[in-house]
N, C-alpha and C. Protein backbone atom coordinates (compact mmCIF):
# COMPACT_ATOMS: atom_id res chain seq x y z
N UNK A 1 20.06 13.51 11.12
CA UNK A 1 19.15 14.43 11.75
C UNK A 1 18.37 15.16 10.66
N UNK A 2 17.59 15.35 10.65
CA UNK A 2 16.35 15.51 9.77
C UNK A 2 16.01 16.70 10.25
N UNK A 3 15.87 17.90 9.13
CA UNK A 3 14.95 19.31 9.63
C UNK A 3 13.82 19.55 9.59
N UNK A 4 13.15 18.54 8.95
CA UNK A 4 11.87 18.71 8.51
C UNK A 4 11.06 17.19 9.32
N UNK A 5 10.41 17.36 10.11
CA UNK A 5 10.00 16.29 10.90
C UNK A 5 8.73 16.02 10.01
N UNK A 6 8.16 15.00 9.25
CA UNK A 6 7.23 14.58 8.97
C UNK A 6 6.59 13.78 9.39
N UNK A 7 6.75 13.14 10.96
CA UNK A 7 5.99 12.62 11.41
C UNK A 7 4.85 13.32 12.37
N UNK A 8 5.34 14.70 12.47
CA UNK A 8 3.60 15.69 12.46
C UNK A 8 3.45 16.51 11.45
N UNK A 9 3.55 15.99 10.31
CA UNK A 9 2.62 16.98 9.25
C UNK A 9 1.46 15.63 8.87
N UNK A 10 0.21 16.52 8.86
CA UNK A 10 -1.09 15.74 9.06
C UNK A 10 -1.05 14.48 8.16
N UNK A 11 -0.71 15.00 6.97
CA UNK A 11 -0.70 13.51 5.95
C UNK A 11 0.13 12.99 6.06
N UNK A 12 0.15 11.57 6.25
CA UNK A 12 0.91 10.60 5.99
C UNK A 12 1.59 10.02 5.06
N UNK A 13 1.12 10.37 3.98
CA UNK A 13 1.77 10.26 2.61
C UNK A 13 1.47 11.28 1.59
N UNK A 14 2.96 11.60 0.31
CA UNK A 14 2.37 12.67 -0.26
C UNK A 14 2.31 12.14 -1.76
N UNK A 15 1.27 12.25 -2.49
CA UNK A 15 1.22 11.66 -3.87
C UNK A 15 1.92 10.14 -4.09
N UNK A 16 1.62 9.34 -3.03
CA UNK A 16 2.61 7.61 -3.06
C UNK A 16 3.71 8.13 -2.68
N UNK A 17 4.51 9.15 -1.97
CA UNK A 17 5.76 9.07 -1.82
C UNK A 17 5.80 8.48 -0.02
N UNK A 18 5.74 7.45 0.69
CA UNK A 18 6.10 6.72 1.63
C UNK A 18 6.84 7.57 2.79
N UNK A 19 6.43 7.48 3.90
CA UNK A 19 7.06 7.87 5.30
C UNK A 19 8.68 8.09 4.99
N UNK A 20 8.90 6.83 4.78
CA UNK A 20 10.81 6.41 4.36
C UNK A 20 11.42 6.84 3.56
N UNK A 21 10.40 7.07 2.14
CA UNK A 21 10.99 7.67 1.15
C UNK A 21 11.43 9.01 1.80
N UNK A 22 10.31 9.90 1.93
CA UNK A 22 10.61 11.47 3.14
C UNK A 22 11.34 11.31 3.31
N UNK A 23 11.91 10.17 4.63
CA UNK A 23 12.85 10.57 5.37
C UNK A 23 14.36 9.95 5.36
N UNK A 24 14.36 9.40 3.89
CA UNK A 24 15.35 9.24 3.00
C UNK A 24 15.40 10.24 3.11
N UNK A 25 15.07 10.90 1.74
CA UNK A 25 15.71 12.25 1.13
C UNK A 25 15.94 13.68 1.78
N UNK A 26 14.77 13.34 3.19
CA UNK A 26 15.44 14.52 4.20
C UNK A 26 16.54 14.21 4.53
N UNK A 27 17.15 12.79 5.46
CA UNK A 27 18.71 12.73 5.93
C UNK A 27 19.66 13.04 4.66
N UNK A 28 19.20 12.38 3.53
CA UNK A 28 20.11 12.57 2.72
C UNK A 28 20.67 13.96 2.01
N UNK A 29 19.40 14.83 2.44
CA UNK A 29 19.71 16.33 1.75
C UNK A 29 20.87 16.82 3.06
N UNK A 30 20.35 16.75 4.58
CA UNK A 30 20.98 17.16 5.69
C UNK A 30 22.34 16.85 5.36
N UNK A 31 22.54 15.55 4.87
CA UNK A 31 24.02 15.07 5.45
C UNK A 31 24.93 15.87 3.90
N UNK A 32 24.02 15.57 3.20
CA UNK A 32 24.95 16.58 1.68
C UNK A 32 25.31 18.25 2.35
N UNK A 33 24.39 18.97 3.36
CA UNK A 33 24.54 20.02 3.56
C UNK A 33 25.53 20.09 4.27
N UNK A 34 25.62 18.81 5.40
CA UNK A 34 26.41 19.57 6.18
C UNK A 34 27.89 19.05 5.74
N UNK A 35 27.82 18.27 4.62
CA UNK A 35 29.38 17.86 4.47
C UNK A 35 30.35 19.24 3.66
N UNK A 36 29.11 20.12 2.80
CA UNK A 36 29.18 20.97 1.77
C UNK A 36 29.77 22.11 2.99
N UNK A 37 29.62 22.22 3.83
CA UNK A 37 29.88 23.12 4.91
C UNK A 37 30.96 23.77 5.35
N UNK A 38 31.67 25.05 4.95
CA UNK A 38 33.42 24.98 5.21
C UNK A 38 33.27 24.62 6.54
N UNK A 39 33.99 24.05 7.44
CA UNK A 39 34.56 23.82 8.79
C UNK A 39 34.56 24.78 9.73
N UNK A 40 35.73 25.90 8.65
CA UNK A 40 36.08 27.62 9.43
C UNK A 40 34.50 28.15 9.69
N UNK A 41 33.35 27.90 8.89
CA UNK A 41 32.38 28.29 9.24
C UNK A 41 31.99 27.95 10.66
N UNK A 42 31.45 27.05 10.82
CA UNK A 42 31.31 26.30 12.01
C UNK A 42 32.10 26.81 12.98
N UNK A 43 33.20 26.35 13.29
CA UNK A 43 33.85 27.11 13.89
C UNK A 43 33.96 28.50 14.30
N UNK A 44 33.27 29.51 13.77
CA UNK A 44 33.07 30.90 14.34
C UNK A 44 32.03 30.74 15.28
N UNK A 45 31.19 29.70 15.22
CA UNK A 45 29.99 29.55 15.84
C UNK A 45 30.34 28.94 17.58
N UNK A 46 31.63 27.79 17.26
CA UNK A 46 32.09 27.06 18.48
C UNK A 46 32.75 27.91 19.24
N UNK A 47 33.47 29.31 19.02
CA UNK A 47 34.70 30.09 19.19
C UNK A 47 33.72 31.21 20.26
N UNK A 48 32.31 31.70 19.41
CA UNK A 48 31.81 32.79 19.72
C UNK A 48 31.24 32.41 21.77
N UNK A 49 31.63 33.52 22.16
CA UNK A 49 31.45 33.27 23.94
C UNK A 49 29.73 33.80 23.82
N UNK A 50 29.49 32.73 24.89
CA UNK A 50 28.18 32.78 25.12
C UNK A 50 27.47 34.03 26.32
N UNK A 51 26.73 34.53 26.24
CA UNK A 51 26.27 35.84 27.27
C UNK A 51 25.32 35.38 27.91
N UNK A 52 25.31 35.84 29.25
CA UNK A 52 24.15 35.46 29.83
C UNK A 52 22.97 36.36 29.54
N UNK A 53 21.77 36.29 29.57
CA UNK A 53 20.89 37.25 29.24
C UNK A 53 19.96 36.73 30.80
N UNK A 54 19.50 38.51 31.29
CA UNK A 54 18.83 38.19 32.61
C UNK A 54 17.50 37.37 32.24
N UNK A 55 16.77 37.38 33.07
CA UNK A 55 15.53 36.47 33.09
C UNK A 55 13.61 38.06 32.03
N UNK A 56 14.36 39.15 32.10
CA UNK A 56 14.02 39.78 32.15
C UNK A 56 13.72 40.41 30.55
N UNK A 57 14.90 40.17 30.31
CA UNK A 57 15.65 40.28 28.81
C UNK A 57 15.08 39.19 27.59
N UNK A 58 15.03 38.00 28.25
CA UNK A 58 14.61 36.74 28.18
C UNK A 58 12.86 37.03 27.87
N UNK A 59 12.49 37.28 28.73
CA UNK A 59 10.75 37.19 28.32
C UNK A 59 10.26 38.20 27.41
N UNK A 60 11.31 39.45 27.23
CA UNK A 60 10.76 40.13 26.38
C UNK A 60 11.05 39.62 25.02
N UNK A 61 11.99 38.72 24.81
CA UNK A 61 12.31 38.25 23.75
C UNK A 61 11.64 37.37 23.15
N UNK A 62 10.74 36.47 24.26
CA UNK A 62 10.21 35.49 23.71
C UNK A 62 8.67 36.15 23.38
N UNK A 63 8.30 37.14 24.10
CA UNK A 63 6.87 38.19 24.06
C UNK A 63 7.27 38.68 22.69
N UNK A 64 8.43 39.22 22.39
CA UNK A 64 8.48 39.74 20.70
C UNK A 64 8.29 38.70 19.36
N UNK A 65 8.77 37.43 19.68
CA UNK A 65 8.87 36.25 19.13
C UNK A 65 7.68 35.92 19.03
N UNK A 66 6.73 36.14 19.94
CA UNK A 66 5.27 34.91 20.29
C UNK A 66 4.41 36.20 19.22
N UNK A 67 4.59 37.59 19.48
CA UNK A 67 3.78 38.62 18.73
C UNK A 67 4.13 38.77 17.15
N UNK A 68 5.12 38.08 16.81
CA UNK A 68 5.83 38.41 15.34
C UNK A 68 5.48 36.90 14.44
N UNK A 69 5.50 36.05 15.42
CA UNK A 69 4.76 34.74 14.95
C UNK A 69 2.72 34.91 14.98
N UNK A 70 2.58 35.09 15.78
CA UNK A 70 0.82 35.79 15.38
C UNK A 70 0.41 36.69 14.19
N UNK A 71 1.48 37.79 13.94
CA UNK A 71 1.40 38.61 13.10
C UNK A 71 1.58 37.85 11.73
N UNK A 72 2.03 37.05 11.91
CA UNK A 72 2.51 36.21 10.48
C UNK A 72 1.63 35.27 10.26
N UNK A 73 1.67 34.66 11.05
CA UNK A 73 -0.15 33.80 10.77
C UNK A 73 -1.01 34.48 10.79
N UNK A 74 -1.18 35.35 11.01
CA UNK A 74 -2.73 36.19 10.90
C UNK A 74 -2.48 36.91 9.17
N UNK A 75 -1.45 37.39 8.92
CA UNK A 75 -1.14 37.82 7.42
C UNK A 75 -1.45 36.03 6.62
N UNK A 76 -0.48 34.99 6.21
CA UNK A 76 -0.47 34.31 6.38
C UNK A 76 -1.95 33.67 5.41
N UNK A 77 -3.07 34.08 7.16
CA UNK A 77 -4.37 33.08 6.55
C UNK A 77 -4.99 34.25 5.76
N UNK A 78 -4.73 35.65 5.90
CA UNK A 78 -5.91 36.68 5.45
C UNK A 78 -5.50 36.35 3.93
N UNK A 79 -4.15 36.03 3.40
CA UNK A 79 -3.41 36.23 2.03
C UNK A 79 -3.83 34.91 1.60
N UNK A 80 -4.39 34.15 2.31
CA UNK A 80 -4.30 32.61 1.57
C UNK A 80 -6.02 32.71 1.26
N UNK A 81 -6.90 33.01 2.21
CA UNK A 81 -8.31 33.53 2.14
C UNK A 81 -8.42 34.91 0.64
N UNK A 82 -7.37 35.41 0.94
CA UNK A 82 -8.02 36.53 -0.57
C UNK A 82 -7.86 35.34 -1.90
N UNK A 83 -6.22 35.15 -1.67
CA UNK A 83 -6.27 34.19 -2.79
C UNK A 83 -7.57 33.50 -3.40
N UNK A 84 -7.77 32.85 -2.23
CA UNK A 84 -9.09 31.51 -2.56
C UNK A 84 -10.41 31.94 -3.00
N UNK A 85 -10.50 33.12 -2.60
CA UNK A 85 -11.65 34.13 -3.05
C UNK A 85 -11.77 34.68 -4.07
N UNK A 86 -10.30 35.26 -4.66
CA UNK A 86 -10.28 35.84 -6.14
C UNK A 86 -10.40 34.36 -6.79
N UNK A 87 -9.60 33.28 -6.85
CA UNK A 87 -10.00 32.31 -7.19
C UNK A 87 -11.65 31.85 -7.67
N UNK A 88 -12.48 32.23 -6.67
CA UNK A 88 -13.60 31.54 -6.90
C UNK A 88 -14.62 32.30 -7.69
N UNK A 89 -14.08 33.71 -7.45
CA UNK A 89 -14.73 34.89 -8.18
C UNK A 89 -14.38 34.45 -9.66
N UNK A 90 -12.96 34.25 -10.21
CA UNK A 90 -12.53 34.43 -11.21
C UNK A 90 -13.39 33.55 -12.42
N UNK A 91 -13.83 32.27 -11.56
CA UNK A 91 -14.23 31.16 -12.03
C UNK A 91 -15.76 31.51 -11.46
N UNK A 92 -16.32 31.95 -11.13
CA UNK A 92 -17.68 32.14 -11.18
C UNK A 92 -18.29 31.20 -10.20
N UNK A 93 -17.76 31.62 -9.31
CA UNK A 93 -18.11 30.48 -7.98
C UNK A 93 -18.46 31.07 -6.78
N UNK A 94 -19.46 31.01 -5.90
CA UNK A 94 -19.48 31.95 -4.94
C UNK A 94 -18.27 31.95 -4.11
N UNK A 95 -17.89 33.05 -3.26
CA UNK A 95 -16.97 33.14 -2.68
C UNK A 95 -16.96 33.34 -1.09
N UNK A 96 -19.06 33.19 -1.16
CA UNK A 96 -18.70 33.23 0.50
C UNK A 96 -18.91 31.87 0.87
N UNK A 97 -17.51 31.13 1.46
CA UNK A 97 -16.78 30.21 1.89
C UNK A 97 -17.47 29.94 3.26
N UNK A 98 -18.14 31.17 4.02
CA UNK A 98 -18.48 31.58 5.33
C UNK A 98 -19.43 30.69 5.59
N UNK A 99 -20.39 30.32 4.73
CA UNK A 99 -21.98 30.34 4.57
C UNK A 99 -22.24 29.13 3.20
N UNK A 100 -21.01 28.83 3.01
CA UNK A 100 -21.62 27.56 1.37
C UNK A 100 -22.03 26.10 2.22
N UNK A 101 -22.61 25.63 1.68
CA UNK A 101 -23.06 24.31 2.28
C UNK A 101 -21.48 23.27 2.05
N UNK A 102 -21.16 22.60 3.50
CA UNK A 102 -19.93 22.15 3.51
C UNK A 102 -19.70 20.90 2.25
N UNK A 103 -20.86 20.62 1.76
CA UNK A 103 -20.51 19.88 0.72
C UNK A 103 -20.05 20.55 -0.54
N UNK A 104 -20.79 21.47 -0.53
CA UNK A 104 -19.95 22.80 -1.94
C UNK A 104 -18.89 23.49 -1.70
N UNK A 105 -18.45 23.54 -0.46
CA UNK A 105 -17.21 24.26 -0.09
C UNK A 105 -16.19 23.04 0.08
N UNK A 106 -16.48 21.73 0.46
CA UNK A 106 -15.67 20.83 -0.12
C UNK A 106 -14.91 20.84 -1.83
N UNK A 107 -15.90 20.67 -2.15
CA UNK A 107 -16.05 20.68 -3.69
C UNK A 107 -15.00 21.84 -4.53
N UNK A 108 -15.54 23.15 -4.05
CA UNK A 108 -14.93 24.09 -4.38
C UNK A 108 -13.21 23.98 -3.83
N UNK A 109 -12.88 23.85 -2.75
CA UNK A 109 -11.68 23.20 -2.16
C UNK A 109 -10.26 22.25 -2.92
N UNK A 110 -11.54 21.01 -3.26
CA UNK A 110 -10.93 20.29 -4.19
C UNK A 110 -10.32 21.01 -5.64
N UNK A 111 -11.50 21.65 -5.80
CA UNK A 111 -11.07 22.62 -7.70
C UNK A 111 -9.52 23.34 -7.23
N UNK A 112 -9.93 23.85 -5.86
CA UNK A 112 -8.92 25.18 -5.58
C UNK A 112 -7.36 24.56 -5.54
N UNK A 113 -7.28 23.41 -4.44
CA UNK A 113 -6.04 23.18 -4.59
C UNK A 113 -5.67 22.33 -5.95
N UNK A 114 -6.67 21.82 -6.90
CA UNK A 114 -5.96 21.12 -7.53
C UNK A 114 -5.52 21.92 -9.01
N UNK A 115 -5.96 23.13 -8.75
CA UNK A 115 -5.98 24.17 -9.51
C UNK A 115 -4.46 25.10 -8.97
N UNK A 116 -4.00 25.13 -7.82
CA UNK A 116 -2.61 26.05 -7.85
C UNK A 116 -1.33 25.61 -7.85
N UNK A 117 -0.79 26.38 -8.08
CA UNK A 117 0.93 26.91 -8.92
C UNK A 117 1.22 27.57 -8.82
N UNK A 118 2.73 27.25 -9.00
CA UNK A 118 3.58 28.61 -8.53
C UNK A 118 3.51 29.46 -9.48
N UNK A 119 4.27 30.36 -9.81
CA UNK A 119 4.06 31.43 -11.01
C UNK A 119 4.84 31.03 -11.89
N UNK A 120 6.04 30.15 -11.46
CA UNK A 120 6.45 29.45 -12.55
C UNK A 120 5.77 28.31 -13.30
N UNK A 121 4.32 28.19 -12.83
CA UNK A 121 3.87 27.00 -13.28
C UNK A 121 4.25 25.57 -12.99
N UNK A 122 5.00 25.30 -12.00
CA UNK A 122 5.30 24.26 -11.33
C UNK A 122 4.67 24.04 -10.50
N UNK A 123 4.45 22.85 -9.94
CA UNK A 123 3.66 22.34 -8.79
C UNK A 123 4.06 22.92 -6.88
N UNK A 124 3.20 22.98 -6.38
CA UNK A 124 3.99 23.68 -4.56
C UNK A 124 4.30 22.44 -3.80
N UNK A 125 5.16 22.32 -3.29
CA UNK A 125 5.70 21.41 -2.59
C UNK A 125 4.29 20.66 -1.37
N UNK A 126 3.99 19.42 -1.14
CA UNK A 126 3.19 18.88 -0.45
C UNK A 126 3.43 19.87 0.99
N UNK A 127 4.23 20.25 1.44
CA UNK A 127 3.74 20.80 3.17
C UNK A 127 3.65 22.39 3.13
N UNK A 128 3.89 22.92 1.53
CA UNK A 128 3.17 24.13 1.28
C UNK A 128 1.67 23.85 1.01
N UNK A 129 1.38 23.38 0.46
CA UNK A 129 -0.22 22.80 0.29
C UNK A 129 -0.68 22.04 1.57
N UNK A 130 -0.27 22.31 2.57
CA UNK A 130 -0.25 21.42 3.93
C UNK A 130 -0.67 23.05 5.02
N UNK A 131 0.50 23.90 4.48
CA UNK A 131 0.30 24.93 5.31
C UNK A 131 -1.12 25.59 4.44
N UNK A 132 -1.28 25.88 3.19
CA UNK A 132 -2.35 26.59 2.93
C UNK A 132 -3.75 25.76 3.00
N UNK A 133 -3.74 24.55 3.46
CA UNK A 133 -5.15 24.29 3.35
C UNK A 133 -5.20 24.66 5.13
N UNK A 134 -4.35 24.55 6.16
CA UNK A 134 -4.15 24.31 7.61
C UNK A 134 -4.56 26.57 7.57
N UNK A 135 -4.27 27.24 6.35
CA UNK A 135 -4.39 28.85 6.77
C UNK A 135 -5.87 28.67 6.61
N UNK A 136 -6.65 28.00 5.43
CA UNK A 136 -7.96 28.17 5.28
C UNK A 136 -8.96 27.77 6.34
N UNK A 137 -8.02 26.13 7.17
CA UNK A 137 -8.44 25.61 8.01
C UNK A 137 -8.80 26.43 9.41
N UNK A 138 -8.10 27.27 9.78
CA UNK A 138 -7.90 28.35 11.05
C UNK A 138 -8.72 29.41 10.79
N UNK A 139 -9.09 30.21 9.32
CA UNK A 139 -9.77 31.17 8.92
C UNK A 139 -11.62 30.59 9.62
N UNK A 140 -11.60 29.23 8.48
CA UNK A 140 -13.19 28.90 8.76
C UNK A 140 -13.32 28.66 10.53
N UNK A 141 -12.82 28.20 11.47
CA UNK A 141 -13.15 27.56 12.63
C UNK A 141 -12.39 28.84 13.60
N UNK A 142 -12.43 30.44 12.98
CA UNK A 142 -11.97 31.24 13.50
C UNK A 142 -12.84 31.87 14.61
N UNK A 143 -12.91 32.69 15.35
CA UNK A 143 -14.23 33.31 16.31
C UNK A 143 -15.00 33.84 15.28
N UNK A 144 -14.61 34.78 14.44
CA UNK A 144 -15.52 35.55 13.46
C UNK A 144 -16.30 34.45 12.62
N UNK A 145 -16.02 33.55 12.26
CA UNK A 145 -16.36 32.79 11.34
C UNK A 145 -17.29 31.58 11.73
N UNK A 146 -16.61 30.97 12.80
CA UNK A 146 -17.14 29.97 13.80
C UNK A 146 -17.85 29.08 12.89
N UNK A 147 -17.49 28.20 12.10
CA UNK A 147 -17.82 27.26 10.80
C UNK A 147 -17.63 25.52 11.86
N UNK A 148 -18.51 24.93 12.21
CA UNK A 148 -17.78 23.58 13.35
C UNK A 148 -17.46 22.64 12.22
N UNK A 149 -16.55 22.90 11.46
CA UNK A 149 -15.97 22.07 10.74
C UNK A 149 -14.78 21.56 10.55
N UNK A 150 -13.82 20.25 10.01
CA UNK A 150 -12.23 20.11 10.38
C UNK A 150 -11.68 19.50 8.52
N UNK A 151 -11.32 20.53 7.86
CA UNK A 151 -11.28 20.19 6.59
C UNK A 151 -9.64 19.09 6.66
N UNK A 152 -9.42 18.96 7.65
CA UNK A 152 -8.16 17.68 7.92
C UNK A 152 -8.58 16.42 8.04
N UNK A 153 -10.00 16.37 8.60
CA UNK A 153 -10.56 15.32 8.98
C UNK A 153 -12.08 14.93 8.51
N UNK A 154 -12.90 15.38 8.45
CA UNK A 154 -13.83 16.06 8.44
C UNK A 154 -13.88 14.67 6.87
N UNK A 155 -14.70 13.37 6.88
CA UNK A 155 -15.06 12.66 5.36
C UNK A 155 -15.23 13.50 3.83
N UNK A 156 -16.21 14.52 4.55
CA UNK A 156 -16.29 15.23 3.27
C UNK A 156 -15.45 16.44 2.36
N UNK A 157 -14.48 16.41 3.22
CA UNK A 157 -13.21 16.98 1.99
C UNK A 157 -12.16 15.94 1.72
N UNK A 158 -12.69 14.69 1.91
CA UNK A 158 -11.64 13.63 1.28
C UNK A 158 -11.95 13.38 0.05
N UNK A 159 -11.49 13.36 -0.97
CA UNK A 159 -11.65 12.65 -2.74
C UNK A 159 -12.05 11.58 -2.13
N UNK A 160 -13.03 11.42 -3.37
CA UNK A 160 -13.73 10.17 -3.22
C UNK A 160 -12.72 9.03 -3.74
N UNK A 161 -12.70 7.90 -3.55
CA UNK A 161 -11.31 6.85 -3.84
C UNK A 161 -12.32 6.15 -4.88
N UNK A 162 -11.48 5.90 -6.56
CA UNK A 162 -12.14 5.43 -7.41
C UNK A 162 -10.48 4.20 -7.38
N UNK A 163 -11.90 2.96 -7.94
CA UNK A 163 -11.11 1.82 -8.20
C UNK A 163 -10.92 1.61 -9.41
């Protein structure tokens, strides 16, 4: 059982690493976890009695859930948008993203992700660079912004393929 489903994260492959390869090393991390697992743990979980919660109790929970998940994507894209902005400032690039011709905001795109790192200077994992191009993606095609563009799909933020 696999926690990380990669058969909906948009790309299909990450840097040559193969569907299978993924989902190799996802089962294989799962099954290391759960062997690593004391038992007695588990077991507090099988032991603990279950409560009913009214129907009432229930929707407010999922109304707190649905508002705490908005709040986080809305932080989320605003933090991934400053980023990309000090970015473009830093480097002397315009920064309104709002209004650049989609072939320069391609362009600029390309510099941006192939330009970040963690602070350790290591590379971000492919479905972190999955979620921050998908925060920039929601910012531009937002009401305020209203850009009719799909930087997932969209030819012109694909690298051009050299032979």
């Amino acid at each position: 059982m696999a926690f990380i489903n990669y058969e909906n994260v948009p790309n299909r492959q990450f840097s040559g690493v193969s569907d299978e390869e993924l989902n190799f090393y996802a089962n294989a991390s799962n099954e290391r976890y759960l062997n690593e697992l004391d038992p007695n743990f588990l077991q507090l979980f099988d032991d603990h009695e279950q409560t009913e919660l009214d129907e009432e109790t229930i929707k407010e929970m999922n109304a707190m859930e649905e508002e705490l998940q908005c709040k986080t994507t809305a932080w989320n894209t605003s933090n991934e948008i400053k980023h990309l902005k000090i970015f473009l400032t830093e480097n002397n690039l315009s920064s309104n993203i709002e209004t650049l011709p989609t072939t320069i905001l391609a362009e600029y795109l390309r510099f941006y992700y192939y330009s970040l790192k963690k602070k350790d200077g290591t590379d971000y994992a492919p479905v972190t660079l999955i979620g921050k191009r998908a925060a920039i993606h929601r910012y531009l095609t937002s009401a305020s912004v209203n850009r009719h563009i799909n930087i997932f799909v969209d030819k012109v933020f694909f690298a051009p393929t050299r032979c």
